[in-house]
N, C-alpha and C. Protein backbone atom coordinates (compact mmCIF):
# COMPACT_ATOMS: atom_id res chain seq x y z
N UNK A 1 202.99 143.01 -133.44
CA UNK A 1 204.27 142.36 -133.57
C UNK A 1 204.28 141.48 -134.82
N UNK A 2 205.38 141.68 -135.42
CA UNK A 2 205.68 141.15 -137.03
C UNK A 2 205.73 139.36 -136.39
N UNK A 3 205.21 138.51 -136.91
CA UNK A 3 205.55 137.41 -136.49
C UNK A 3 206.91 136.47 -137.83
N UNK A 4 206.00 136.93 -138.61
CA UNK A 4 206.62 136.04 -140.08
C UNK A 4 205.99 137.18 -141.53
N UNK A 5 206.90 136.85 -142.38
CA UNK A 5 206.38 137.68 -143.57
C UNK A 5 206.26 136.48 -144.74
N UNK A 6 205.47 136.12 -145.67
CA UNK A 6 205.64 135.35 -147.08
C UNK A 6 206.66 135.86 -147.43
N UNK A 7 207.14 134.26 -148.23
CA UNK A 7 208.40 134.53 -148.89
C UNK A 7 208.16 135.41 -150.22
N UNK A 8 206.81 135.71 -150.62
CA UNK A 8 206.47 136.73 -151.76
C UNK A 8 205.77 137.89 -151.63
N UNK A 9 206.65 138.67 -150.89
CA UNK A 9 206.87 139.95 -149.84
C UNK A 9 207.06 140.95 -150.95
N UNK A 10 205.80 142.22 -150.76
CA UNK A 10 206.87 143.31 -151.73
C UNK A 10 206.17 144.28 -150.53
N UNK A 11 207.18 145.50 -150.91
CA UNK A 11 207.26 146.57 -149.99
C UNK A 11 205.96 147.48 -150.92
N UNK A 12 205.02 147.98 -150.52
CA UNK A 12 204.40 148.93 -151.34
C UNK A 12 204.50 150.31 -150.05
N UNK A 13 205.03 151.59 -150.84
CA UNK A 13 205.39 153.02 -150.61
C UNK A 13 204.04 153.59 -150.76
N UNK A 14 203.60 154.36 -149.95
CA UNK A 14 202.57 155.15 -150.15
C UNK A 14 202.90 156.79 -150.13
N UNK A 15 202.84 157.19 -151.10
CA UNK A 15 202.70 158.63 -150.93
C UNK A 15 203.77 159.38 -150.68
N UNK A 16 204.86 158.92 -150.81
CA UNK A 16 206.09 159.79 -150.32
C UNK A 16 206.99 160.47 -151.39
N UNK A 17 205.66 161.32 -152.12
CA UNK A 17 205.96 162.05 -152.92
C UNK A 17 206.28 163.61 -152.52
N UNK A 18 207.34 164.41 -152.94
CA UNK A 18 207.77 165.83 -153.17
C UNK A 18 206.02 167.03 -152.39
N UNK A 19 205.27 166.67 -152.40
CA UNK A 19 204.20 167.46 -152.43
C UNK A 19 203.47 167.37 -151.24
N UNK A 20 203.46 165.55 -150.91
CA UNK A 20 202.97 165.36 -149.66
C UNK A 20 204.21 165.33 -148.60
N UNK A 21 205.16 165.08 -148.31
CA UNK A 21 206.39 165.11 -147.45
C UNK A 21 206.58 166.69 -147.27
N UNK A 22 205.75 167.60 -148.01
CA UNK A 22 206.22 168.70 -146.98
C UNK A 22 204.57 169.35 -146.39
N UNK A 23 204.09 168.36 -146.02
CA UNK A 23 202.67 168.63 -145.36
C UNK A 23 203.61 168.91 -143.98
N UNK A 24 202.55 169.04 -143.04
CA UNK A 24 202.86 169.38 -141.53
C UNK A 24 201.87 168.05 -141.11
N UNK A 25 202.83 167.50 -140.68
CA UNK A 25 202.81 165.93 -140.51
C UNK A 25 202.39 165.61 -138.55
N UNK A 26 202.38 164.74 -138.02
CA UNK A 26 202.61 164.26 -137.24
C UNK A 26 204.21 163.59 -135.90
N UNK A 27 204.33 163.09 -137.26
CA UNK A 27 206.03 163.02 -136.84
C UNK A 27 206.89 163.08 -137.63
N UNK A 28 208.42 163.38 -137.30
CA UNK A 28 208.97 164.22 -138.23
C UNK A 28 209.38 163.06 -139.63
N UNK A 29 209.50 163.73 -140.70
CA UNK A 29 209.25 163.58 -141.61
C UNK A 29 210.71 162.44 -142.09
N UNK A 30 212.08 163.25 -141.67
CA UNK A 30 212.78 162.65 -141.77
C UNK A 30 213.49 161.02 -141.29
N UNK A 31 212.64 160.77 -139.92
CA UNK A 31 212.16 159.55 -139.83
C UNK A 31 211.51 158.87 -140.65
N UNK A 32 210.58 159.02 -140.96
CA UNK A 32 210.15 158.22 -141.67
C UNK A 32 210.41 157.74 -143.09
N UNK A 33 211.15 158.63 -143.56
CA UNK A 33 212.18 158.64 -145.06
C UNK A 33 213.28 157.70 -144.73
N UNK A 34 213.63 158.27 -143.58
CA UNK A 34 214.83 157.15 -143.26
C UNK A 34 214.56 155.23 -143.27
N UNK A 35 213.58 155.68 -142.62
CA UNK A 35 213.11 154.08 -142.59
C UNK A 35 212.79 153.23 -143.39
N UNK A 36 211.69 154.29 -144.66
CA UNK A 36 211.42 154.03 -145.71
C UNK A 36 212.68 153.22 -147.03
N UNK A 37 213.46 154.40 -146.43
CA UNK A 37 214.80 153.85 -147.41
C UNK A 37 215.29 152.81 -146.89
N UNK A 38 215.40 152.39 -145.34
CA UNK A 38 215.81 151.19 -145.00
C UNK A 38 215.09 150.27 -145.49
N UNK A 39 213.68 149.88 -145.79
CA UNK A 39 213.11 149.05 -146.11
C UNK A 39 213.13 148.90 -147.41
N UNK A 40 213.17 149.68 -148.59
CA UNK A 40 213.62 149.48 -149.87
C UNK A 40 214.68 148.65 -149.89
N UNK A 41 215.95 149.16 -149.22
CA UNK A 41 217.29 148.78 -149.64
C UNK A 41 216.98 147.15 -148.73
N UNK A 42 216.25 146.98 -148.25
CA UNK A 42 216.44 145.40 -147.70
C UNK A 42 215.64 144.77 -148.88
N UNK A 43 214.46 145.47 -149.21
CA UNK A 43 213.99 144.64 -149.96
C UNK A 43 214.58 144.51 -151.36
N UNK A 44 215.40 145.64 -152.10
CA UNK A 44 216.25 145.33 -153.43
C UNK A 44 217.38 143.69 -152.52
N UNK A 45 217.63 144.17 -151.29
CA UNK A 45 218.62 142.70 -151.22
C UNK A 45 218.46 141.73 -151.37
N UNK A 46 216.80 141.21 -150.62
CA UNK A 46 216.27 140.23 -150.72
C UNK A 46 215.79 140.09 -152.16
N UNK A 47 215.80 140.54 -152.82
CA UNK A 47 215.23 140.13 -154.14
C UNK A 47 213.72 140.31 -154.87
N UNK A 48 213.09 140.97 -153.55
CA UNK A 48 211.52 141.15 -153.37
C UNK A 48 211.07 143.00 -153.91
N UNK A 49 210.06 142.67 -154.42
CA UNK A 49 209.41 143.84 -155.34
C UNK A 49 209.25 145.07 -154.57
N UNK A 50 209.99 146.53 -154.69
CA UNK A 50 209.33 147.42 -154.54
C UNK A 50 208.54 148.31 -155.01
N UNK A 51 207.11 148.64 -154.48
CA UNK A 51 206.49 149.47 -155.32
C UNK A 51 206.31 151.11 -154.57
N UNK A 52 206.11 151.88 -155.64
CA UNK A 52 206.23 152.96 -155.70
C UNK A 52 204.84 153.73 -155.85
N UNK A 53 204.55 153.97 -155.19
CA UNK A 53 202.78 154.83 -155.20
C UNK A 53 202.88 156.34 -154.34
N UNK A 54 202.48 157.08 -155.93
CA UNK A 54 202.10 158.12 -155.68
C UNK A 54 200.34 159.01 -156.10
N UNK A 55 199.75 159.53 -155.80
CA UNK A 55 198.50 160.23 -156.03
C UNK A 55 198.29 161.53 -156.50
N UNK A 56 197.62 161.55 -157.30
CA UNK A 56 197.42 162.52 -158.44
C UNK A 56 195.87 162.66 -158.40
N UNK A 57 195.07 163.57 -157.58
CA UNK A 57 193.93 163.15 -157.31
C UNK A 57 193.39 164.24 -158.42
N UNK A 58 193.94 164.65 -159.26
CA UNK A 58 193.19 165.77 -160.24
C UNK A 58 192.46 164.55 -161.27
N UNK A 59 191.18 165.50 -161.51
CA UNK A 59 190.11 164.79 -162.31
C UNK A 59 189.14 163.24 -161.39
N UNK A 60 189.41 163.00 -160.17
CA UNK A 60 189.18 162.24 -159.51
C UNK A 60 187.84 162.51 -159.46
N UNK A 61 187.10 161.61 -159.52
CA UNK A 61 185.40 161.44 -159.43
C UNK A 61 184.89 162.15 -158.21
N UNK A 62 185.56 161.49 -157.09
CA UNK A 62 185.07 161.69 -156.24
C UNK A 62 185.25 163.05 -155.58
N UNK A 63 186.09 163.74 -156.05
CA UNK A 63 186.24 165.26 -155.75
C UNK A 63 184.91 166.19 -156.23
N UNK A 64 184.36 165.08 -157.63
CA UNK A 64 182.87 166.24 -158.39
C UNK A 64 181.68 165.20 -156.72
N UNK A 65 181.83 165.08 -156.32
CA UNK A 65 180.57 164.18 -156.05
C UNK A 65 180.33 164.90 -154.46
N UNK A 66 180.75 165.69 -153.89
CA UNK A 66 180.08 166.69 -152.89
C UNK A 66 179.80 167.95 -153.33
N UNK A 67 178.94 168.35 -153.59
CA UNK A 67 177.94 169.54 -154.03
C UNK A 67 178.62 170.79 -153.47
N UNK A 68 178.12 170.61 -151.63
CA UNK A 68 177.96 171.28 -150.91
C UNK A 68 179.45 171.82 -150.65
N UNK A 69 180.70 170.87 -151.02
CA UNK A 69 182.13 171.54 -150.33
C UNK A 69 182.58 172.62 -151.09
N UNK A 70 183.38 173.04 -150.34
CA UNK A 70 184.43 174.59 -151.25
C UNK A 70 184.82 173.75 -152.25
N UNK A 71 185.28 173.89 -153.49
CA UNK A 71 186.23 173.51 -154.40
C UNK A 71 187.87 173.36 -154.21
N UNK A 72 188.11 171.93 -154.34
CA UNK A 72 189.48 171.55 -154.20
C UNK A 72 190.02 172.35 -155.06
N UNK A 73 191.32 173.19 -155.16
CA UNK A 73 192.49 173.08 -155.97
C UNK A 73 193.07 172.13 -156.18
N UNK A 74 193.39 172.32 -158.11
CA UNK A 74 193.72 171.64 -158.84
C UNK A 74 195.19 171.87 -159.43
N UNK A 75 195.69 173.03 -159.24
CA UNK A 75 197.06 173.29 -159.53
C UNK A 75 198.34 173.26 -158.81
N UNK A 76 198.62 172.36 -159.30
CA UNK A 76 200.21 172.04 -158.56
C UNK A 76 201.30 172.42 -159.44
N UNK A 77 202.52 172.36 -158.38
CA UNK A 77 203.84 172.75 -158.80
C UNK A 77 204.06 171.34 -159.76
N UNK A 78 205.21 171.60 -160.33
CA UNK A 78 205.71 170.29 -161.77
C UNK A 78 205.87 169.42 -161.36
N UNK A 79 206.70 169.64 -159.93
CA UNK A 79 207.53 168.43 -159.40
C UNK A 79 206.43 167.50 -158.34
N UNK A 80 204.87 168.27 -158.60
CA UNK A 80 204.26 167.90 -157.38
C UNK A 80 203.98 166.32 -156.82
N UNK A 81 204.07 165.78 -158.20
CA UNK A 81 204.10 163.92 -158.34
C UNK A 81 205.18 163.28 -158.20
N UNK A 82 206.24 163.94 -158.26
CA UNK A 82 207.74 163.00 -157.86
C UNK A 82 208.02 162.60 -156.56
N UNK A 83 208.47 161.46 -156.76
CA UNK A 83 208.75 161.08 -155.21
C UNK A 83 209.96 161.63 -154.67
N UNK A 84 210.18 161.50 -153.69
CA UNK A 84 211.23 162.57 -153.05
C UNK A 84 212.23 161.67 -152.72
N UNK A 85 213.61 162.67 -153.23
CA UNK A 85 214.74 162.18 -153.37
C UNK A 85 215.22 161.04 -152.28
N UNK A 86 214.86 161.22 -151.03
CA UNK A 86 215.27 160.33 -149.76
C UNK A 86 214.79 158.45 -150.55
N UNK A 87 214.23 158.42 -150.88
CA UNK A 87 213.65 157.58 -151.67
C UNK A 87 214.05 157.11 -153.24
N UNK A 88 215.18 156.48 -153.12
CA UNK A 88 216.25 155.96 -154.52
C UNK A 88 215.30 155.05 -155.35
N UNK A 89 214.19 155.50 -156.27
CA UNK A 89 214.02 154.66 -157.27
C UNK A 89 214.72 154.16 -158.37
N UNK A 90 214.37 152.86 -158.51
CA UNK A 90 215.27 152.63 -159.49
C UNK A 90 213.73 151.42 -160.73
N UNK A 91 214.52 151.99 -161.82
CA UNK A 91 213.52 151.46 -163.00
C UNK A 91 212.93 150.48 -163.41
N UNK A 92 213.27 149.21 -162.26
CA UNK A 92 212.76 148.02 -162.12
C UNK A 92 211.58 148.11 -160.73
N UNK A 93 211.04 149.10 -160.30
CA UNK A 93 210.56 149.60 -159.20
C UNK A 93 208.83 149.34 -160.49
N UNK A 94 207.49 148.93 -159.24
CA UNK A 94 206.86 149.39 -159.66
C UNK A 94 206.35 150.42 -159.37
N UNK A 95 205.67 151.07 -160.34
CA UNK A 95 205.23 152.61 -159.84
C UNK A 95 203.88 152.41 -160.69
N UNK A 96 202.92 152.73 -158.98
CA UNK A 96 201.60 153.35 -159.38
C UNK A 96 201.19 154.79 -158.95
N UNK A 97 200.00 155.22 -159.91
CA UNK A 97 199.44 156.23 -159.57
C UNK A 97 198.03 155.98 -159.44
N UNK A 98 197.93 156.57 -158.00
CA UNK A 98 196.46 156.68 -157.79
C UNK A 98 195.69 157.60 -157.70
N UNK A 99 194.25 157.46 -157.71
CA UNK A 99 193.57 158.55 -157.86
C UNK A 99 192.28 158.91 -156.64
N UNK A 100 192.71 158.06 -155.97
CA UNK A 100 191.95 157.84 -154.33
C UNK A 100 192.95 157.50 -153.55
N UNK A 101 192.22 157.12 -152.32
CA UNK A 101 192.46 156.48 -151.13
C UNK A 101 193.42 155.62 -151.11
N UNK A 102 192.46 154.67 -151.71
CA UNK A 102 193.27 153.10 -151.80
C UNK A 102 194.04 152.81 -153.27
N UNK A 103 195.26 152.70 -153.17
CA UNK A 103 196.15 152.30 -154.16
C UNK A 103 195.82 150.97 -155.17
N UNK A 104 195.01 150.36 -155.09
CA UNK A 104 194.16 148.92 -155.74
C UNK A 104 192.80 149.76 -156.75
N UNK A 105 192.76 150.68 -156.33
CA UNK A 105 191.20 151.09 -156.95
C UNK A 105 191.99 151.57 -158.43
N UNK A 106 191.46 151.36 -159.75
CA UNK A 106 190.95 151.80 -161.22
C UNK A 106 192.81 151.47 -160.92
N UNK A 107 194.08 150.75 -160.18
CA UNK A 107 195.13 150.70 -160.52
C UNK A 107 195.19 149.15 -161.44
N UNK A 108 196.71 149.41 -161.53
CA UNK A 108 197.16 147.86 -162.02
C UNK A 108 197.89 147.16 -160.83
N UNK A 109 197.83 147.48 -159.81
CA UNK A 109 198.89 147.10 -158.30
C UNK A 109 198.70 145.66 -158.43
N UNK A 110 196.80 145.27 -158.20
CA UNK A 110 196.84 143.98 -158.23
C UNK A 110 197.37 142.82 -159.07
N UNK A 111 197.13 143.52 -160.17
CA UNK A 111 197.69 142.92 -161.76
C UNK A 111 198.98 142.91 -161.63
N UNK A 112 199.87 143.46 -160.77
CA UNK A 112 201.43 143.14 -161.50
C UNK A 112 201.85 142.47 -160.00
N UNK A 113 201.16 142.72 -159.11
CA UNK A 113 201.59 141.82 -158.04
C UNK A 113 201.08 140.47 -158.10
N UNK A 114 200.31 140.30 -158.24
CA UNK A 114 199.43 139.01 -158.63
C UNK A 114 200.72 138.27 -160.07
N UNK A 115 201.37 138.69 -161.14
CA UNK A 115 201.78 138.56 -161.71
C UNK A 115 203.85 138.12 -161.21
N UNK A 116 203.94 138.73 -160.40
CA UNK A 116 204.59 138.19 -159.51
C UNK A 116 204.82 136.97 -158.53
N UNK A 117 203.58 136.92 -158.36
CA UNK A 117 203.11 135.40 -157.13
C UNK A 117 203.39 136.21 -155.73
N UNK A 118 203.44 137.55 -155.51
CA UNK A 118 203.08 138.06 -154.30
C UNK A 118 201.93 137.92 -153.75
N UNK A 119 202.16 137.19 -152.64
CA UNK A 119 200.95 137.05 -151.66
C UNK A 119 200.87 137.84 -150.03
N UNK A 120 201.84 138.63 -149.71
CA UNK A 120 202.41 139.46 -148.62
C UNK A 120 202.63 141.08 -149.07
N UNK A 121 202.28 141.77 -148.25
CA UNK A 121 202.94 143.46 -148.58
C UNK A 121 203.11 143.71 -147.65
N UNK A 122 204.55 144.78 -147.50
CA UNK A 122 204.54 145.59 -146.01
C UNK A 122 204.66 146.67 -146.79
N UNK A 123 203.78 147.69 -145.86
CA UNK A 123 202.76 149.19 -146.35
C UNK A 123 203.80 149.97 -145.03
N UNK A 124 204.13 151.28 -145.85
CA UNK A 124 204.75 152.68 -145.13
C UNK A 124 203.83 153.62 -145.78
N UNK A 125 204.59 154.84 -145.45
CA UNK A 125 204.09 156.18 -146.27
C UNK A 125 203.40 157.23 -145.08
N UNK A 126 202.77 157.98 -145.97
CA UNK A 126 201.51 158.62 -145.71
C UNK A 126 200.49 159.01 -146.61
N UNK A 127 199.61 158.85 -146.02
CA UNK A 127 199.27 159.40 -144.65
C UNK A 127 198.52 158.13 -143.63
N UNK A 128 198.68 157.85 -142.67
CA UNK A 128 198.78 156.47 -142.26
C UNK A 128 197.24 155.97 -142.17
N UNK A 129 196.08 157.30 -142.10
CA UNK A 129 195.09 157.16 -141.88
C UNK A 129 193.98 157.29 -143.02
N UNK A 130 195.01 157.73 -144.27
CA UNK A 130 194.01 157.86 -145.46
C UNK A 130 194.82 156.96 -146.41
N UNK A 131 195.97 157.65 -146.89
CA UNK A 131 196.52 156.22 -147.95
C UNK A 131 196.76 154.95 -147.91
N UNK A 132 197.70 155.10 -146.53
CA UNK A 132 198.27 153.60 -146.21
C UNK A 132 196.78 152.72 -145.59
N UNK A 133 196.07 153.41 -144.73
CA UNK A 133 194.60 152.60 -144.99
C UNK A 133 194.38 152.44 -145.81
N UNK A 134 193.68 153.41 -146.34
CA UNK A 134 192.79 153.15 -147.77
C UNK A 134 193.78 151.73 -148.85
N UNK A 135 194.80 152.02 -148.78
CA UNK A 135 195.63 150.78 -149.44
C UNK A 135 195.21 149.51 -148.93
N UNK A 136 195.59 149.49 -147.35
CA UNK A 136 195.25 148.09 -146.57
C UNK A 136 193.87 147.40 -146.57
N UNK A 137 192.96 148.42 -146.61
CA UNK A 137 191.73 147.87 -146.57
C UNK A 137 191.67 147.08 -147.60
N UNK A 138 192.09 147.71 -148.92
CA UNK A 138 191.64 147.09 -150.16
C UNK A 138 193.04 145.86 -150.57
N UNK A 139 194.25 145.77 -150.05
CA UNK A 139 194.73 144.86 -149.87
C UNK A 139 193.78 143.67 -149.12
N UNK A 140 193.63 143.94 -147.67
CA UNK A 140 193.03 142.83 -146.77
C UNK A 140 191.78 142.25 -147.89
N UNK A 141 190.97 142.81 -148.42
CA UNK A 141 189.91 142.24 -149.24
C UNK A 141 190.27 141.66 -150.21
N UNK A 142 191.86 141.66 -150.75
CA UNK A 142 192.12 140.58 -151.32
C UNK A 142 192.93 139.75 -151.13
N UNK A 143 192.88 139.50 -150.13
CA UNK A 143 193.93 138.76 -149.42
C UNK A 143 195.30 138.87 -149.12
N UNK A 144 195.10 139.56 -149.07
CA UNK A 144 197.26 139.97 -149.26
C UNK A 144 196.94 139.64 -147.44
N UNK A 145 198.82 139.31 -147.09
CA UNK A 145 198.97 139.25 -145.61
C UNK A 145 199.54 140.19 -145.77
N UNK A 146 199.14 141.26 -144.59
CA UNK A 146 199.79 142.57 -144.51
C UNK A 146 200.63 142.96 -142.91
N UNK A 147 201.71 143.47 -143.52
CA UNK A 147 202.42 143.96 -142.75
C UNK A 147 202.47 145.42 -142.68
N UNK A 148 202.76 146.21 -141.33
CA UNK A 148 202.81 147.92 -141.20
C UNK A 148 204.02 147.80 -140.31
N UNK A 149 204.71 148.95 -141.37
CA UNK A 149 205.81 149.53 -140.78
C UNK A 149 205.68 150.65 -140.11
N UNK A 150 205.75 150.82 -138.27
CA UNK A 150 204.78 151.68 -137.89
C UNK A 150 205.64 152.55 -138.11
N UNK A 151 206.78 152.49 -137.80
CA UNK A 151 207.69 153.91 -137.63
C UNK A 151 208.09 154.52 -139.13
N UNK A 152 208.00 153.60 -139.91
CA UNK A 152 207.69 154.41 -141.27
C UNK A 152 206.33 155.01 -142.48
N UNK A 153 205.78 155.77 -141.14
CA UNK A 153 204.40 156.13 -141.70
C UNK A 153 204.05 157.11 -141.05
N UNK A 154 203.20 158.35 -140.76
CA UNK A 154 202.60 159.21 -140.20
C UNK A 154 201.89 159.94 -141.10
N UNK A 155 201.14 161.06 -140.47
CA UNK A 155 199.69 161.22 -140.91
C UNK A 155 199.77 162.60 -140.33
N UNK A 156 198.46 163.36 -141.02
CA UNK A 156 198.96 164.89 -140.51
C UNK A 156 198.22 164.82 -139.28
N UNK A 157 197.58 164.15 -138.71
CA UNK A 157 197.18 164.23 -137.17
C UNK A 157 197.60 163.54 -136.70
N UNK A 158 198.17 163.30 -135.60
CA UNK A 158 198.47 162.51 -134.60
C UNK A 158 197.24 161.14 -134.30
N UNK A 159 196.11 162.15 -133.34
CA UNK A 159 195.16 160.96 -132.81
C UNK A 159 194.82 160.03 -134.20
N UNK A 160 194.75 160.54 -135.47
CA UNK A 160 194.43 159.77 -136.38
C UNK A 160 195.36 158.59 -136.73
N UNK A 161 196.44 158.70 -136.64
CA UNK A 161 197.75 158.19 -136.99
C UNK A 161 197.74 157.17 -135.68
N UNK A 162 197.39 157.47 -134.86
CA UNK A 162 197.43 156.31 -133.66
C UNK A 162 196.33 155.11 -133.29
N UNK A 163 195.03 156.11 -133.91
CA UNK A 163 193.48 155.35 -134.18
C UNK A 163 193.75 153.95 -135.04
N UNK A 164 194.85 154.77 -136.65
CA UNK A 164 195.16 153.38 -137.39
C UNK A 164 195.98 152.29 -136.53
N UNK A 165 196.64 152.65 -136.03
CA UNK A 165 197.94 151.99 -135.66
C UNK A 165 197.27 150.91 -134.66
N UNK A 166 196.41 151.46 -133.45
CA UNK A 166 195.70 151.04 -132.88
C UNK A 166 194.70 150.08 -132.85
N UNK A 167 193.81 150.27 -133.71
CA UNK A 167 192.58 149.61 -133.79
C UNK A 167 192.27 148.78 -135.13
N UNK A 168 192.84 150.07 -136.17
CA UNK A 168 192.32 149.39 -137.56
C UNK A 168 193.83 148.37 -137.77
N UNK A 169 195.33 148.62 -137.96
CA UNK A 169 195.67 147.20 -138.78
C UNK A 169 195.56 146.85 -137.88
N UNK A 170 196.00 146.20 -136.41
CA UNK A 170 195.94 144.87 -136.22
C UNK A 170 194.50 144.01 -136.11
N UNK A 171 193.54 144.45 -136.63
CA UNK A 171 192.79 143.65 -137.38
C UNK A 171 192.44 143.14 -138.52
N UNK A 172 194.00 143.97 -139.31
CA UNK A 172 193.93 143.01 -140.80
C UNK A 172 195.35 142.51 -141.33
N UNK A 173 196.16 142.56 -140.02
CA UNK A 173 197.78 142.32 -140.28
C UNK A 173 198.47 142.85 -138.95
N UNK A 174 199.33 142.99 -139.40
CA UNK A 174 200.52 142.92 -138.11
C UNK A 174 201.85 143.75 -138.04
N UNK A 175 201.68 144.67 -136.92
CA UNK A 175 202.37 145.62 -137.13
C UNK A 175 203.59 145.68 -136.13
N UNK A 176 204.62 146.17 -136.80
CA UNK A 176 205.62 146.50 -135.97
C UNK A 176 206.63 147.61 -136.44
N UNK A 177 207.95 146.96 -135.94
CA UNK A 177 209.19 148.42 -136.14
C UNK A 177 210.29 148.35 -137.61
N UNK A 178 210.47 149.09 -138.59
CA UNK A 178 211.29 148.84 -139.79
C UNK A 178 212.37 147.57 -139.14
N UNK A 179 212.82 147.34 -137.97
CA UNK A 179 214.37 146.91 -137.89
C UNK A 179 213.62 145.71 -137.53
N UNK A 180 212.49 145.84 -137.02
CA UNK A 180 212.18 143.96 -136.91
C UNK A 180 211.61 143.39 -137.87
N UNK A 181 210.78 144.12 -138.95
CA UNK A 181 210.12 143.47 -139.94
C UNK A 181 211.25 143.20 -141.23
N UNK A 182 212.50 143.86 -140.80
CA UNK A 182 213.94 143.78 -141.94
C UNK A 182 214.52 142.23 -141.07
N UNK A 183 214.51 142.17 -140.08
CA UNK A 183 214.59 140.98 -139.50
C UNK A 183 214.15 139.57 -140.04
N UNK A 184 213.23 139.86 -140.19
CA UNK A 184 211.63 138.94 -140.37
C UNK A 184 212.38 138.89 -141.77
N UNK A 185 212.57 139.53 -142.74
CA UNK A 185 212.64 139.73 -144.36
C UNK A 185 214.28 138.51 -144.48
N UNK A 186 215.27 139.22 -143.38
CA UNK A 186 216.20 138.44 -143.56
C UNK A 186 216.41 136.84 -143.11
N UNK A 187 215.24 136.30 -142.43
CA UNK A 187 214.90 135.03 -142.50
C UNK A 187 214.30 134.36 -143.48
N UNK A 188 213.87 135.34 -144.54
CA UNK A 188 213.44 134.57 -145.83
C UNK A 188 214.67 133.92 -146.86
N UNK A 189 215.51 134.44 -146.22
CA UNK A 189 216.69 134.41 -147.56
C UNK A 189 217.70 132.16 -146.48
């Protein structure tokens, strides 16, 4: 349960790019777009930063560093990095690209949020158990107070998607529903 958010709140998007939104997901997809967009458009109201993260894992280190696996494919369609239309960016948006897990690693996330005086994020996307973790973890280690928007996130497994939800954030933040944490946002103002 969302209790309170900092008044230097930005929304960071995980992954809800053209390439990953048509995985075979957990729950349906269009939920979670929906929500996603609800939480943008509160946060352009409030005045608070949205960021935009998408993954581009070609040339990624860690793809050379198991011997033993089949070889990832590396070729994608053009559009495979765009974020998907349900999702209205606009050019004052930050946008990262990552090349792992966690959206903080070899990025500038910290650098322009930090540059901001953000000390709060509320995390969507997918996949709830690899990005939007991998994000949180490396948020929580630097202190960010974190918020999860549960209903705007899923993962292509289920039990995985519930493991996060479950066990891992609420031991590094506080999770709840898009319409209460837009709640929470509209007490900042």
């Amino acid at each position: 349960m969302v209790t309170s958010l900092d008044k230097r709140t930005a929304l960071v998007l995980i992954d809800l790019q053209k390439s990953v939104v048509q995985l075979t997901l957990a729950n349906p997809i269009t939920d979670i777009l929906t929500n996603s967009a609800k939480l943008v458009e509160a946060f352009r109201k409030a005045g608070l930063p949205v960021v935009i993260v998408n993954v581009n894992p070609v040339g990624a280190a860690w793809l050379k560093a198991r011997k033993d696996s089949a070889p990832r494919s590396t070729t994608f369609k053009e559009d495979w990095l765009e974020i998907t239309p349900e999702i209205k960016t606009q050019p004052d948006d930050i946008f990262i690209t990552k090349h792992t897990w966690g959206a903080f690693y070899e990025t500038a996330l910290d650098e322009e949020l930090k540059k901001r005086g953000i000390t709060g994020i509320v995390l969507a996307g997918v996949s709830t158990s690899i990005g939007v973790e991998g994000t949180a973890r490396q948020a929580s280690e630097r202190a960010y107070n974190i918020t999860f928007a549960k209903d705007a996130m899923t993962d292509m497994f289920a039990d995985a998607h519930e493991r996060s939800l479950q066990y891992i954030f609420p031991r590094i933040g506080e999770v709840d529903d898009t319409d209460k944490i837009i709640e929470k946002l509209l007490e900042l103002s």
